[in-house]
N, C-alpha and C. Protein backbone atom coordinates (compact mmCIF):
# COMPACT_ATOMS: atom_id res chain seq x y z
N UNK A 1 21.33 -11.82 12.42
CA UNK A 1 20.52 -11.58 11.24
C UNK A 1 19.50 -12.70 11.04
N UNK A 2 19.91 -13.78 11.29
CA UNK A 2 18.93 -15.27 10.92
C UNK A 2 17.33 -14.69 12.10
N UNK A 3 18.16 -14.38 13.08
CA UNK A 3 16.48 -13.79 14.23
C UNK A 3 15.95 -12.94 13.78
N UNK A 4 16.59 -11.78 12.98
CA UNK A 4 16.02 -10.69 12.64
C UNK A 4 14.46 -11.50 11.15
N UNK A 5 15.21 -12.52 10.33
CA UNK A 5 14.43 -13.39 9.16
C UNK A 5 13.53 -13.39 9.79
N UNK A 6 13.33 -14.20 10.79
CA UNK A 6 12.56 -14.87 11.49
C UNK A 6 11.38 -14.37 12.37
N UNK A 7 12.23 -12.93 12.64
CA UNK A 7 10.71 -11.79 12.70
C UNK A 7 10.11 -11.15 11.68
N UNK A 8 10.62 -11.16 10.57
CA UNK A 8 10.27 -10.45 9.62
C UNK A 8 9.09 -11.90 8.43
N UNK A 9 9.78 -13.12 8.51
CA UNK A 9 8.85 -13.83 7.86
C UNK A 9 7.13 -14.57 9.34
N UNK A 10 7.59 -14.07 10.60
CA UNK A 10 6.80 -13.92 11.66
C UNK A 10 5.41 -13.18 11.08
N UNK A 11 6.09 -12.03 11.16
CA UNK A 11 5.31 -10.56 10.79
C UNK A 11 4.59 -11.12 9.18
N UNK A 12 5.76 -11.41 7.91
CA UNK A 12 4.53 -11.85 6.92
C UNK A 12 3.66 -12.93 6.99
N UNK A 13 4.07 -13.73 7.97
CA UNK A 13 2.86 -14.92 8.05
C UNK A 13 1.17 -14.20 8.59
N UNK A 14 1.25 -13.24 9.78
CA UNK A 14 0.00 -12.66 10.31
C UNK A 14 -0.48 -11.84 9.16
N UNK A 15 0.64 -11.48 8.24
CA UNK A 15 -0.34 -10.20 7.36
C UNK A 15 -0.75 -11.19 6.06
N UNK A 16 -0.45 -12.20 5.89
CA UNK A 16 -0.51 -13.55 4.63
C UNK A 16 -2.16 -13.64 5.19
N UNK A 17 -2.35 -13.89 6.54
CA UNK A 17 -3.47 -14.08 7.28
C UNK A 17 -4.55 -13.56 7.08
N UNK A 18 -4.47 -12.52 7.38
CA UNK A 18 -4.86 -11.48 7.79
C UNK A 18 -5.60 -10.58 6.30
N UNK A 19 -4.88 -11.17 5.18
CA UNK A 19 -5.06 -10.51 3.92
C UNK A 19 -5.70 -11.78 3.47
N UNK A 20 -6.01 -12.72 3.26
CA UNK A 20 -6.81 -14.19 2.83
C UNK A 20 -8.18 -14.23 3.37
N UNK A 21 -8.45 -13.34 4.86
CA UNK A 21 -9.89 -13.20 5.49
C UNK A 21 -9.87 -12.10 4.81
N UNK A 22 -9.14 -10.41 4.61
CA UNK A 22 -9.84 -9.49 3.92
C UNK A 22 -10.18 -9.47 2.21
N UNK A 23 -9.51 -10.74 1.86
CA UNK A 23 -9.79 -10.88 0.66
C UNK A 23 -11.27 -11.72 0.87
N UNK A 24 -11.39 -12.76 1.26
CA UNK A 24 -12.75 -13.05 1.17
C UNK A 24 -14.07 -12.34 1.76
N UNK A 25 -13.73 -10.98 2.81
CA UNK A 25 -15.10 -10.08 2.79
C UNK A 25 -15.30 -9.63 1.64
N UNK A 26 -13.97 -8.93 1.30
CA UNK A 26 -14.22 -7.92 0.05
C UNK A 26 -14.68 -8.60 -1.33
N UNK A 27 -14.59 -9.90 -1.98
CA UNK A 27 -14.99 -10.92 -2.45
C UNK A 27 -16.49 -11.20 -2.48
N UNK A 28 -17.11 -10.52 -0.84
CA UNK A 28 -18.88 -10.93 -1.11
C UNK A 28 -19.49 -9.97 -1.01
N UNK A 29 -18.96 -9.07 -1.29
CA UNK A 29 -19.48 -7.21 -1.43
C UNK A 29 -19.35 -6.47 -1.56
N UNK A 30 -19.74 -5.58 -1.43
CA UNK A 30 -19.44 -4.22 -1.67
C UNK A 30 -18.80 -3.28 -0.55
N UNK A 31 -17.69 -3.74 -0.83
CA UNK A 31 -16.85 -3.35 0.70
C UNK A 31 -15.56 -2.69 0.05
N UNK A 32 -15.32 -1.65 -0.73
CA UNK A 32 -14.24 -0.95 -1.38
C UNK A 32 -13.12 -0.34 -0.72
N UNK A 33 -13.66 -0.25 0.97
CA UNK A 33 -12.72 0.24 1.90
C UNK A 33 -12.02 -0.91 2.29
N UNK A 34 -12.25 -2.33 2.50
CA UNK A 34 -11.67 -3.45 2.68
C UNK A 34 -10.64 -4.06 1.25
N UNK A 35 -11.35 -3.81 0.27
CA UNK A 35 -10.02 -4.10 -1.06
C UNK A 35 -8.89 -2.66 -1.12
N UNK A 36 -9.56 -1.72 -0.71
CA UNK A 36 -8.41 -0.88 -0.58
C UNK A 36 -7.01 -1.28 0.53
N UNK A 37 -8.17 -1.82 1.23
CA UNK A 37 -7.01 -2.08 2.70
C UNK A 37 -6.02 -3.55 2.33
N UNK A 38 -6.82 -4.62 1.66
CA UNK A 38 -6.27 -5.34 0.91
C UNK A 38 -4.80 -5.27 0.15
N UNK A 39 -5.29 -4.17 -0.29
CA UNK A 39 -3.94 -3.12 -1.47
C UNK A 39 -2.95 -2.84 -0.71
N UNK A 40 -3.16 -2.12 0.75
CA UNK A 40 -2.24 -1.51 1.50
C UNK A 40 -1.50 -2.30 2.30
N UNK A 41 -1.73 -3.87 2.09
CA UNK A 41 -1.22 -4.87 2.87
C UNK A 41 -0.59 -5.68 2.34
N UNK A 42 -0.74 -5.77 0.87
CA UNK A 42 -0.37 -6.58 -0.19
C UNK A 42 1.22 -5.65 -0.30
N UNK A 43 1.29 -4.50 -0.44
CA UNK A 43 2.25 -3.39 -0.60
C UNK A 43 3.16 -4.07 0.70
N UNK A 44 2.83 -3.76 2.16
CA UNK A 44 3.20 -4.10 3.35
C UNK A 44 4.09 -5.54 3.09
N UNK A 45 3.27 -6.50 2.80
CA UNK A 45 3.87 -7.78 2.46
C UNK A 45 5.10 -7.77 1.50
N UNK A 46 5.01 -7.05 0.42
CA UNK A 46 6.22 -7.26 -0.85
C UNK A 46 7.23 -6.13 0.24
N UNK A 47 6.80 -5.66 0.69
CA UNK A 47 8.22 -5.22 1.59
C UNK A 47 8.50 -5.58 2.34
N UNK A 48 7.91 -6.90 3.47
CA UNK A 48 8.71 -7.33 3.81
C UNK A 48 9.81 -8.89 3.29
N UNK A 49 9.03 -9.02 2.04
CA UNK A 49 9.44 -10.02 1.42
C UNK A 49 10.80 -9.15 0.64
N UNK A 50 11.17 -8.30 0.43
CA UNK A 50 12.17 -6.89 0.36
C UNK A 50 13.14 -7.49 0.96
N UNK A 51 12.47 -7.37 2.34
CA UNK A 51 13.54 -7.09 3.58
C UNK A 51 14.06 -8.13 3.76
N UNK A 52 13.57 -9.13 3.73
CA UNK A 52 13.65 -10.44 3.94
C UNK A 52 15.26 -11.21 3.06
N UNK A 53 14.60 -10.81 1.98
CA UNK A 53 15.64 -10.95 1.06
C UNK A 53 17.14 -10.38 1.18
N UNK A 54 16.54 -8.98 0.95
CA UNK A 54 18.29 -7.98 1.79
C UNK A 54 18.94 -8.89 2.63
N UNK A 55 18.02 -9.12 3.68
CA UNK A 55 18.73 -9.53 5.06
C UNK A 55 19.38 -11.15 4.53
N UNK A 56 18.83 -12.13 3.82
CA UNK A 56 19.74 -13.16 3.71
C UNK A 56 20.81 -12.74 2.26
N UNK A 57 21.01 -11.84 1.82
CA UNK A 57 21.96 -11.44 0.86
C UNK A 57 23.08 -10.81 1.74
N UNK A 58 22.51 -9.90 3.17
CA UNK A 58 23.92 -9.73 4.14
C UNK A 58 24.66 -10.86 4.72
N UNK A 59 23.44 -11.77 5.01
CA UNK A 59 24.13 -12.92 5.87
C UNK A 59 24.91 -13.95 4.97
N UNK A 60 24.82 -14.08 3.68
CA UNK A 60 25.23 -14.66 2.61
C UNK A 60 27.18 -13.55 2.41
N UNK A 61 26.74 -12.51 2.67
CA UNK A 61 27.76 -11.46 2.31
C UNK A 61 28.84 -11.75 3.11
N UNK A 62 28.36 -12.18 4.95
CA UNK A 62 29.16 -12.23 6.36
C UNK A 62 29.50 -13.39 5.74
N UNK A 63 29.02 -14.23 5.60
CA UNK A 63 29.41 -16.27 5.36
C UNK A 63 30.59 -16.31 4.39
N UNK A 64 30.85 -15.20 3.75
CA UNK A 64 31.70 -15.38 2.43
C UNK A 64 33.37 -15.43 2.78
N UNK A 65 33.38 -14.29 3.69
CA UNK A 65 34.78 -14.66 4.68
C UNK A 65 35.17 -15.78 4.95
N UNK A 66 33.93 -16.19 5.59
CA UNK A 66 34.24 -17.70 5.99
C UNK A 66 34.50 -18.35 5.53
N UNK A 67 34.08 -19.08 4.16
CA UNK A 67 34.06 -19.67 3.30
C UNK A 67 35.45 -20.13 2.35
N UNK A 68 35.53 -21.14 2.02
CA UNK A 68 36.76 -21.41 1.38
C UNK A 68 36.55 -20.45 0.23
N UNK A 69 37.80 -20.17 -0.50
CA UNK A 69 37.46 -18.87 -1.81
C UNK A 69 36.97 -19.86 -2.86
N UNK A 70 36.94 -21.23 -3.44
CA UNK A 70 36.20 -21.87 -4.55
C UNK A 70 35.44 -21.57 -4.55
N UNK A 71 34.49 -21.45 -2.98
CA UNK A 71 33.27 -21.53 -2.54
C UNK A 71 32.45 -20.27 -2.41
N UNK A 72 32.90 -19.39 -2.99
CA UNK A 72 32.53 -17.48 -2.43
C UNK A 72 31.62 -17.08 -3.36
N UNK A 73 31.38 -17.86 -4.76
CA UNK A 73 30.69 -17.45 -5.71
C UNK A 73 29.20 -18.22 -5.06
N UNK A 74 28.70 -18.94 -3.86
CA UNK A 74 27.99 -19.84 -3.56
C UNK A 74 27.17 -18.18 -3.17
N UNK A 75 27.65 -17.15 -2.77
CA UNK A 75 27.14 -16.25 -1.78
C UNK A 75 26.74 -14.79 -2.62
N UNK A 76 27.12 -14.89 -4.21
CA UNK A 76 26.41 -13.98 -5.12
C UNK A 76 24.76 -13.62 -4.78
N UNK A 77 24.01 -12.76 -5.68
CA UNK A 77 22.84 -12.46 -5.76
C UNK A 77 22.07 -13.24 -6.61
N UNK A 78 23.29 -14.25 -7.13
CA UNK A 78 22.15 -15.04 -8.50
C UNK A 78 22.18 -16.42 -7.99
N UNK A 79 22.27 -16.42 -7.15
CA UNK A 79 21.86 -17.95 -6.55
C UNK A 79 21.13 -17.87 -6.07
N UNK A 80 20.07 -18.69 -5.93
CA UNK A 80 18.99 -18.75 -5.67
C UNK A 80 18.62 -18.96 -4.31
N UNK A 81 17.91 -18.51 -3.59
CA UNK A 81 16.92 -18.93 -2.19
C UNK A 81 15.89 -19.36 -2.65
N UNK A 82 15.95 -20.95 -1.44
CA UNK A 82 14.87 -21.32 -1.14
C UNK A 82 14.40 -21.26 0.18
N UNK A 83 13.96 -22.02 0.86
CA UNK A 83 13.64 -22.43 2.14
C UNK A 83 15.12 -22.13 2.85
N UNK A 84 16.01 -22.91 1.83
CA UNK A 84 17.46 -22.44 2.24
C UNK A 84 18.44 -21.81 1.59
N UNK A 85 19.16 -20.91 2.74
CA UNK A 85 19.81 -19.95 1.92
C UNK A 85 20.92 -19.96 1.12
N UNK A 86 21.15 -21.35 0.65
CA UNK A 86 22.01 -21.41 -0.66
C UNK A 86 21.18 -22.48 -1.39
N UNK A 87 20.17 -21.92 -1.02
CA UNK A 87 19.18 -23.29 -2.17
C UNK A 87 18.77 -24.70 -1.70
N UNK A 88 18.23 -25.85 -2.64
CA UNK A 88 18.14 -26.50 -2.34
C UNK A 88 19.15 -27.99 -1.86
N UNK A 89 19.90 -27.58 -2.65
CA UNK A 89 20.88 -28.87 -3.26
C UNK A 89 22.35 -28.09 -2.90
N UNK A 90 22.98 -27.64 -1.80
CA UNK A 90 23.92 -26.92 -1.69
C UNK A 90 25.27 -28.28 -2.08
N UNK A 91 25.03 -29.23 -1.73
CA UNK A 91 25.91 -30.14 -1.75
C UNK A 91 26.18 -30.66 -3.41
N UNK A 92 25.19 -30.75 -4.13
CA UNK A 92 25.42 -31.06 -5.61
C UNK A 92 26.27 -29.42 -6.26
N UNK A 93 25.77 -28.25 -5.44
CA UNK A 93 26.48 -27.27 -6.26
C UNK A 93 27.82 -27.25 -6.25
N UNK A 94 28.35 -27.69 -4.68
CA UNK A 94 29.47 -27.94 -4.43
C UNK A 94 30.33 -29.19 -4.82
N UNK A 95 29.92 -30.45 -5.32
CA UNK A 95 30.64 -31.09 -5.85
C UNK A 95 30.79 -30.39 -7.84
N UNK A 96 30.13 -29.90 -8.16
CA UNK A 96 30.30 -29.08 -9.88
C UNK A 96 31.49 -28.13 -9.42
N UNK A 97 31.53 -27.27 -8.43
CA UNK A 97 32.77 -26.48 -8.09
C UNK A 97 33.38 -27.20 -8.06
N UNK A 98 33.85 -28.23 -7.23
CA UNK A 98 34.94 -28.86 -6.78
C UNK A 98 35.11 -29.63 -8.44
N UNK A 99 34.21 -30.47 -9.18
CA UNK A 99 34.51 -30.81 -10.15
C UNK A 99 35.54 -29.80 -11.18
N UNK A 100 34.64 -28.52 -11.32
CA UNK A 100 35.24 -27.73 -12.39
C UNK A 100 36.55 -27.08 -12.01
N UNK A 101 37.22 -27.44 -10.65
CA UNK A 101 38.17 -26.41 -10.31
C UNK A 101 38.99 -28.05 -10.39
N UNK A 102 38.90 -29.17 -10.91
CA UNK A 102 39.93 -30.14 -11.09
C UNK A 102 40.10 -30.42 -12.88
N UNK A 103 38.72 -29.84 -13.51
CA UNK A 103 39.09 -29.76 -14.46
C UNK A 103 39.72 -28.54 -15.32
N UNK A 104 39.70 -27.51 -14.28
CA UNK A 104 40.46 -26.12 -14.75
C UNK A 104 42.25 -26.54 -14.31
N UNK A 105 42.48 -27.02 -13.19
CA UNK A 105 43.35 -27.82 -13.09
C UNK A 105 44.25 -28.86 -13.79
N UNK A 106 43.55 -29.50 -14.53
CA UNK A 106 43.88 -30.26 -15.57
C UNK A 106 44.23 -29.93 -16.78
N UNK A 107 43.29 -29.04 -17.24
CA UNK A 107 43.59 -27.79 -18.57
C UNK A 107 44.52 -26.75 -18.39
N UNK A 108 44.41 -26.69 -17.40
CA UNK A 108 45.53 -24.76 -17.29
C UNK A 108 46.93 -25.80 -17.48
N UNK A 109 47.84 -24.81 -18.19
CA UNK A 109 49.39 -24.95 -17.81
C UNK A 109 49.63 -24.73 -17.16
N UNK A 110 50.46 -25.54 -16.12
CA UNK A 110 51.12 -25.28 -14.73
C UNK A 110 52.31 -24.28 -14.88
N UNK A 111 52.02 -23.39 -13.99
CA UNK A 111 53.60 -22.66 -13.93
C UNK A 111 54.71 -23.19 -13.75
N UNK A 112 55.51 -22.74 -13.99
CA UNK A 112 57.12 -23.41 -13.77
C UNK A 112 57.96 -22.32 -13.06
């Protein structure tokens, strides 16, 4: 899946391109067939920025097995991507888990 990203943010870099030169023809004239095409690429792009996404929410999905279970909530939909796919600061999120699961520890009554 990480190769599959990697063609897919490939592919939006040429159309990022590719749409920054058709934005500046259409910009010095009267060229309505070029902002249309603009439109149809801009569309192109948010889907693969779509796909993109899906695909590190599966690979986030596979990693979760793996993962110690404190650690499984790291691989939800509400964590954020950046550059990396548990964010920026994966290591500060993980010491607040590890914090809050010693202070749930501390509070809970122990079974007997």
């Amino acid at each position: 899946m990480k190769e599959v990203n990697k063609n897919i943010l490939r592919a939006a870099s040429v159309i990022t391109k590719s749409l920054l030169t058709l934005y500046k023809v259409a910009q010095e004239g009267k060229h309505s067939v070029v902002a249309q095409e603009v439109g149809v690429l801009n569309g192109a792009l948010a889907l693969l920025g779509n796909a993109n996404f899906r695909n590190n929410l599966s690979r986030r999905f596979v990693m979760k097995r793996e993962l110690n279970q404190k650690f499984s909530h790291l691989c939800i939909e509400k964590v954020p991507m950046t550059q990396f796919l548990f964010g920026d600061d994966v290591s500060r999120s993980v010491k607040q888990i590890e914090e809050s699961a010693k202070l749930k520890s501390t509070i809970t009554a122990k079974e007997t």
